[in-house]
Protein backbone atom coordinates (compact mmCIF):
# COMPACT_ATOMS: atom_id res chain seq x y z
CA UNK A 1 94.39 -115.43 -71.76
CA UNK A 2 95.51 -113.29 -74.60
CA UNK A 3 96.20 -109.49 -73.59
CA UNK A 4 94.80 -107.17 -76.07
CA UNK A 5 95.63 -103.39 -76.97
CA UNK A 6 93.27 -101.83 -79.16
CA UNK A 7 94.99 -98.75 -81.01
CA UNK A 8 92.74 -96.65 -83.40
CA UNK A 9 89.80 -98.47 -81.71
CA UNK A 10 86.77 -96.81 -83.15
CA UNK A 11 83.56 -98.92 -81.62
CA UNK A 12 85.72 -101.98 -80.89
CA UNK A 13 85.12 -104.13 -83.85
CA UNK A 14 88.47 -106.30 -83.25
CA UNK A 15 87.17 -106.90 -79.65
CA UNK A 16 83.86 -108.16 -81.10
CA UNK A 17 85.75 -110.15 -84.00
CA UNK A 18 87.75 -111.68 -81.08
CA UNK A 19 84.75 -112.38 -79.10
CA UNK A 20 82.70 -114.37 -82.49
CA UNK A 21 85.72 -116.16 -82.26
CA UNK A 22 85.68 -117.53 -78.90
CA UNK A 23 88.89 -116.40 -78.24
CA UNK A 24 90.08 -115.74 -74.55
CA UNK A 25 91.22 -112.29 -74.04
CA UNK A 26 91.34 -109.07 -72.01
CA UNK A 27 91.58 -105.63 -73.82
CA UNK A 28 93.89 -104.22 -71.36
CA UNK A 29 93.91 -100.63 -72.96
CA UNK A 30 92.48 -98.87 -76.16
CA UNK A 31 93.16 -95.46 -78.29
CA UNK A 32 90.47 -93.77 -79.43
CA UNK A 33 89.74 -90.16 -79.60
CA UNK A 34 86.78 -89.74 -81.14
CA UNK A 35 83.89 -88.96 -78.86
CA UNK A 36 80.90 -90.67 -80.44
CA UNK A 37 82.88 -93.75 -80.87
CA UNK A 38 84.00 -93.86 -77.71
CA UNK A 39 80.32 -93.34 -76.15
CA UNK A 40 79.40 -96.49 -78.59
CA UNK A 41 82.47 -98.35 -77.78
CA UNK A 42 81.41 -98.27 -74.13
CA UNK A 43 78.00 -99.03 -74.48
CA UNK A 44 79.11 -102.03 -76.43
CA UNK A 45 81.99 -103.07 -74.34
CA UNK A 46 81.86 -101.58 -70.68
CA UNK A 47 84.54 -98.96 -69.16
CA UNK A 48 88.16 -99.64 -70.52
CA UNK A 49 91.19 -97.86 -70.08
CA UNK A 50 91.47 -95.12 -72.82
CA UNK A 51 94.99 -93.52 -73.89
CA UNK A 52 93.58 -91.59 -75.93
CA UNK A 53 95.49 -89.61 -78.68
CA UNK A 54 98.02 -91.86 -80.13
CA UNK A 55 100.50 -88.98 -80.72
CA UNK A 56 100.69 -88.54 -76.95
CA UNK A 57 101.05 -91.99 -75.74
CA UNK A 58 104.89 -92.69 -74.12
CA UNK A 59 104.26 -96.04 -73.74
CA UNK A 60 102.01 -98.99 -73.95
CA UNK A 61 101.04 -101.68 -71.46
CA UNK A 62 102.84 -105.00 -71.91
CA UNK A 63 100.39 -107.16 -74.09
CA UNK A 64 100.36 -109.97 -76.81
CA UNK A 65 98.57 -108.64 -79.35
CA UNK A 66 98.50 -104.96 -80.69
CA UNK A 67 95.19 -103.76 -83.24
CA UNK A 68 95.83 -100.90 -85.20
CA UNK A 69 92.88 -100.30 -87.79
CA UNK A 70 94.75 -96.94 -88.70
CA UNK A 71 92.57 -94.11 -90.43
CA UNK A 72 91.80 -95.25 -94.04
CA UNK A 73 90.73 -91.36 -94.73
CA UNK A 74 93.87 -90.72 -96.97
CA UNK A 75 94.10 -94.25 -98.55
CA UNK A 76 90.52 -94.61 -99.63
CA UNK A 77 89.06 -94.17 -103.48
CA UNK A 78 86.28 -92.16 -101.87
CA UNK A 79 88.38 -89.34 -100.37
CA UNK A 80 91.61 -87.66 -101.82
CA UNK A 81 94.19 -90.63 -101.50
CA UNK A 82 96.64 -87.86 -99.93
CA UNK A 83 98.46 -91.31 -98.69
CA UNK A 84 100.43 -91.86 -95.38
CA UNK A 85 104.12 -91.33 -96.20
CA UNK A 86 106.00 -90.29 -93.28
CA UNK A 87 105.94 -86.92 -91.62
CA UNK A 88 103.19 -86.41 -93.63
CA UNK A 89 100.70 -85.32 -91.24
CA UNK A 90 97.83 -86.77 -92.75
CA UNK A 91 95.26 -89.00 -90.60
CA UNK A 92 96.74 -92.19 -92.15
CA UNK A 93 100.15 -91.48 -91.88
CA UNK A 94 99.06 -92.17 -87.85
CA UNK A 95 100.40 -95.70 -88.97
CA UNK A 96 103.97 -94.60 -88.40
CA UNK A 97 102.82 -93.85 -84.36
CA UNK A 98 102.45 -97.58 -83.80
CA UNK A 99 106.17 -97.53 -85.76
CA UNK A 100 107.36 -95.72 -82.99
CA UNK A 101 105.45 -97.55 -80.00
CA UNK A 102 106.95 -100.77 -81.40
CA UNK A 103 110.17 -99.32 -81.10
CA UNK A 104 109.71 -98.33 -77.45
CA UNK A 105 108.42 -101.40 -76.87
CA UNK A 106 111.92 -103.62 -78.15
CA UNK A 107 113.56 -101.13 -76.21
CA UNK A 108 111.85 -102.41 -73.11
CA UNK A 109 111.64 -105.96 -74.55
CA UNK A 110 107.92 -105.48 -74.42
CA UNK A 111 107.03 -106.23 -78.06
CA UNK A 112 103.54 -107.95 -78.60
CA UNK A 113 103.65 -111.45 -80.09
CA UNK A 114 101.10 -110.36 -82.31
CA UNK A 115 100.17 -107.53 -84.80
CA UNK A 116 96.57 -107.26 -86.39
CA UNK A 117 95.90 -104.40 -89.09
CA UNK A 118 92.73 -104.09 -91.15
CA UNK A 119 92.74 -101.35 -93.93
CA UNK A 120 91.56 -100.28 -96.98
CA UNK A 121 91.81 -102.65 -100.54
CA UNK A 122 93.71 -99.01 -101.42
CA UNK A 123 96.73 -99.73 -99.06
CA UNK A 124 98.31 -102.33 -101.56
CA UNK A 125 97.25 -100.60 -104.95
CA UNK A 126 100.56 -99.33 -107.37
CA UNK A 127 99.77 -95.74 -105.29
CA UNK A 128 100.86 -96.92 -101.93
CA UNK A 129 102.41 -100.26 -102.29
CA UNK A 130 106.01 -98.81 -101.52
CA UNK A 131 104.58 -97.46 -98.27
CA UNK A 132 103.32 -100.64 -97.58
CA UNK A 133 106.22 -102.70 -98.13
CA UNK A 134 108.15 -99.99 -96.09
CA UNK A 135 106.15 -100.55 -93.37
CA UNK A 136 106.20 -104.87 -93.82
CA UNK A 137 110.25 -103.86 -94.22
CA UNK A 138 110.25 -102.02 -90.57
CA UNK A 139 108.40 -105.45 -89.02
CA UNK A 140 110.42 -107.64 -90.50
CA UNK A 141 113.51 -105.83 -88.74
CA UNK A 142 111.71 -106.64 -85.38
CA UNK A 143 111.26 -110.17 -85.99
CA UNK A 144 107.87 -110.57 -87.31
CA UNK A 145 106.19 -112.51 -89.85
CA UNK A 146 103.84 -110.95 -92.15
CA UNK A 147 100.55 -112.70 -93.31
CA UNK A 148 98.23 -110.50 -95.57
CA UNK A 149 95.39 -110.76 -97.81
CA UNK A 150 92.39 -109.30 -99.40
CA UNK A 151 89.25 -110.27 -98.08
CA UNK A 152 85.35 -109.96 -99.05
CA UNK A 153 83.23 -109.84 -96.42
CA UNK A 154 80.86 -111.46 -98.70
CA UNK A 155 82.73 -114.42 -98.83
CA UNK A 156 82.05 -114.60 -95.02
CA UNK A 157 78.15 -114.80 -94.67
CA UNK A 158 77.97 -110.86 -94.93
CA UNK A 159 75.56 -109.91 -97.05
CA UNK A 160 78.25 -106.79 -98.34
CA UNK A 161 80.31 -106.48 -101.35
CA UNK A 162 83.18 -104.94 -99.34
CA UNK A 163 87.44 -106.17 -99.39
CA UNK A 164 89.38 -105.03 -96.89
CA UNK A 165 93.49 -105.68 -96.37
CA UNK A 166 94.30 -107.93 -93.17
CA UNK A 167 97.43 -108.44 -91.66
CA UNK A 168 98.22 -110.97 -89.40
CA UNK A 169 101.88 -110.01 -87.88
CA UNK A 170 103.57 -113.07 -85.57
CA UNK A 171 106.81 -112.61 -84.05
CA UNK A 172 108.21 -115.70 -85.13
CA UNK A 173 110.31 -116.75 -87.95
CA UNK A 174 108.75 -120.41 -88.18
CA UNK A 175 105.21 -119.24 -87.79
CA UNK A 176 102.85 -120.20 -90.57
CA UNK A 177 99.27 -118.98 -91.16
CA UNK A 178 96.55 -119.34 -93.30
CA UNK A 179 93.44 -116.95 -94.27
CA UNK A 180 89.95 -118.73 -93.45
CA UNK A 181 88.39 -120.13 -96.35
CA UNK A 182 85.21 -118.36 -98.12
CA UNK A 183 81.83 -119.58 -96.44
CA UNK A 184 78.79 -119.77 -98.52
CA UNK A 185 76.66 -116.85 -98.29
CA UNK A 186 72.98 -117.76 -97.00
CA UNK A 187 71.69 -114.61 -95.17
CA UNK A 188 70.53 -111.33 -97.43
CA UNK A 189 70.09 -108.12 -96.80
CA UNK A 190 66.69 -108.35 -96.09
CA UNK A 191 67.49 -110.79 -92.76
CA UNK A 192 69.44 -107.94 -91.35
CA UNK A 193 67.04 -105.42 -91.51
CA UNK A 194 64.21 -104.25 -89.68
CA UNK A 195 60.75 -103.21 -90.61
CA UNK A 196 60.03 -100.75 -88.35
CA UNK A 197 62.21 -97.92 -88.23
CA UNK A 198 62.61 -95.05 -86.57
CA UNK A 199 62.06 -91.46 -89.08
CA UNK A 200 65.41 -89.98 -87.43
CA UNK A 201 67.25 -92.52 -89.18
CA UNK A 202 66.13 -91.64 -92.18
CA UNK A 203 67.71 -89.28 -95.24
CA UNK A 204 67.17 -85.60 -94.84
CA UNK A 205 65.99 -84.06 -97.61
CA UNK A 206 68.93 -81.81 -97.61
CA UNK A 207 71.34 -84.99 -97.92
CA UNK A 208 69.31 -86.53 -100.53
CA UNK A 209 69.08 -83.21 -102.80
CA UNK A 210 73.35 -83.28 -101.64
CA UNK A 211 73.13 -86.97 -102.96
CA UNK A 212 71.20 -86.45 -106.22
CA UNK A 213 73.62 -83.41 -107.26
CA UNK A 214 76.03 -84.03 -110.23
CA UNK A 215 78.65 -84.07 -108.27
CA UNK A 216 79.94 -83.68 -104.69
CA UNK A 217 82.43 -81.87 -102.97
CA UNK A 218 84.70 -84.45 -103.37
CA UNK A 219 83.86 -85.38 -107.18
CA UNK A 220 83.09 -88.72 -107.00
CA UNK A 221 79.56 -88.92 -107.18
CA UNK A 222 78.64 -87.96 -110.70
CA UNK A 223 75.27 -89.51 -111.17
CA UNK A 224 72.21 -89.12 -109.28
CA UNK A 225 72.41 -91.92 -106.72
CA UNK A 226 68.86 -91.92 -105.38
């Protein structure tokens, strides 16, 4: 049975991607601090042990495989791409906790087997590739082999236009690993939604006039949307 820590867990979406997969595991520990998503996270996947803030974690658990979805907030087109260098103390530059966990871990010869990180398309643009290949650098130096690769969910029977970065990390000089091939895409939107819905999930009409404005607080929305 694979051991599973989930850091930056949010509502547990590499637990459920684990689970699609039939894959046997245990999620031995997760950090999240974020309230609502830890309410969700429980609803969807019963009480787990929660470290909570990543800053303030000594050590982790001994496990085979590490998630670590870090915060895409300063990497993403839609915010202010601040970026994640180190010591920078933005949300994204969290990535360089798991550096030092990792460490800790090979110190105690406790270092997972495996590595998975999702991000943003953003992470391996000209802007931030040099962080990124610092970071692939720093794996490397522990022994593991790096597998990533831009993927639409689209191309997996999601009826979204959205790419995300995977990394697959193995600690294994001889490993090998291939991305899944695209799927055709047979359900729409339409399958996925329901027709009754309740009105509090609907638009305010304060967030549609915010939505309709020229522009937003962040200036990317420049057109009315709605």
């Amino acid at each position: 049975m694979l051991k599973v820590i989930e850091l930056f867990a949010g509502v547990g979406a590499q637990r459920q991607g684990l689970k699609e997969a039939n894959i046997d595991h245990e999620v031995v520990a997760i950090s999240e601090i974020d309230k609502y998503a830890i309410k969700v996270y429980e609803k969807l996947h019963g009480n787990t042990p929660n470290l909570g803030d990543i800053t303030k974690i000594e050590r982790l658990p001994k496990a085979d495989l590490w998630t670590y979805s870090f915060p895409c907030t300063d990497i993403s087109l839609s915010g202010k791409m601040l970026g994640f260098d180190k010591g920078s103390n933005t949300q994204s530059s969290l990535l360089w906790e798991v550096q030092r966990l990792l460490e800790i871990a090979k110190i105690n010869n406790e270092l997972p087997k495996y590595l998975l990180m999702e991000n943003v398309k953003n992470i391996v643009s000209k802007r931030f590739k040099s962080n990124f290949k610092e970071w692939i650098s720093f794996l490397e130096e522990l022994g593991y082999k790096n597998f990533y690769q831009i993927l639409n969910s689209k191309d997996f029977n999601i009826p979204q236009n959205r790419q995300r970065v995977f990394m697959l990390s193995i600690r294994d000089d001889k490993a090998e690993y291939s991305f899944p091939s695209p799927i055709p895409l047979s359900l729409k939107l339409k399958d996925m939604l329901e027709d009754e819905v309740d009105k509090k999930y609907y638009l305010s009409e304060k967030m549609l006039q915010f939505l309709n404005d020229e522009t937003n607080r962040n200036g990317f929305i420049r057109k009315k949307t709605v």
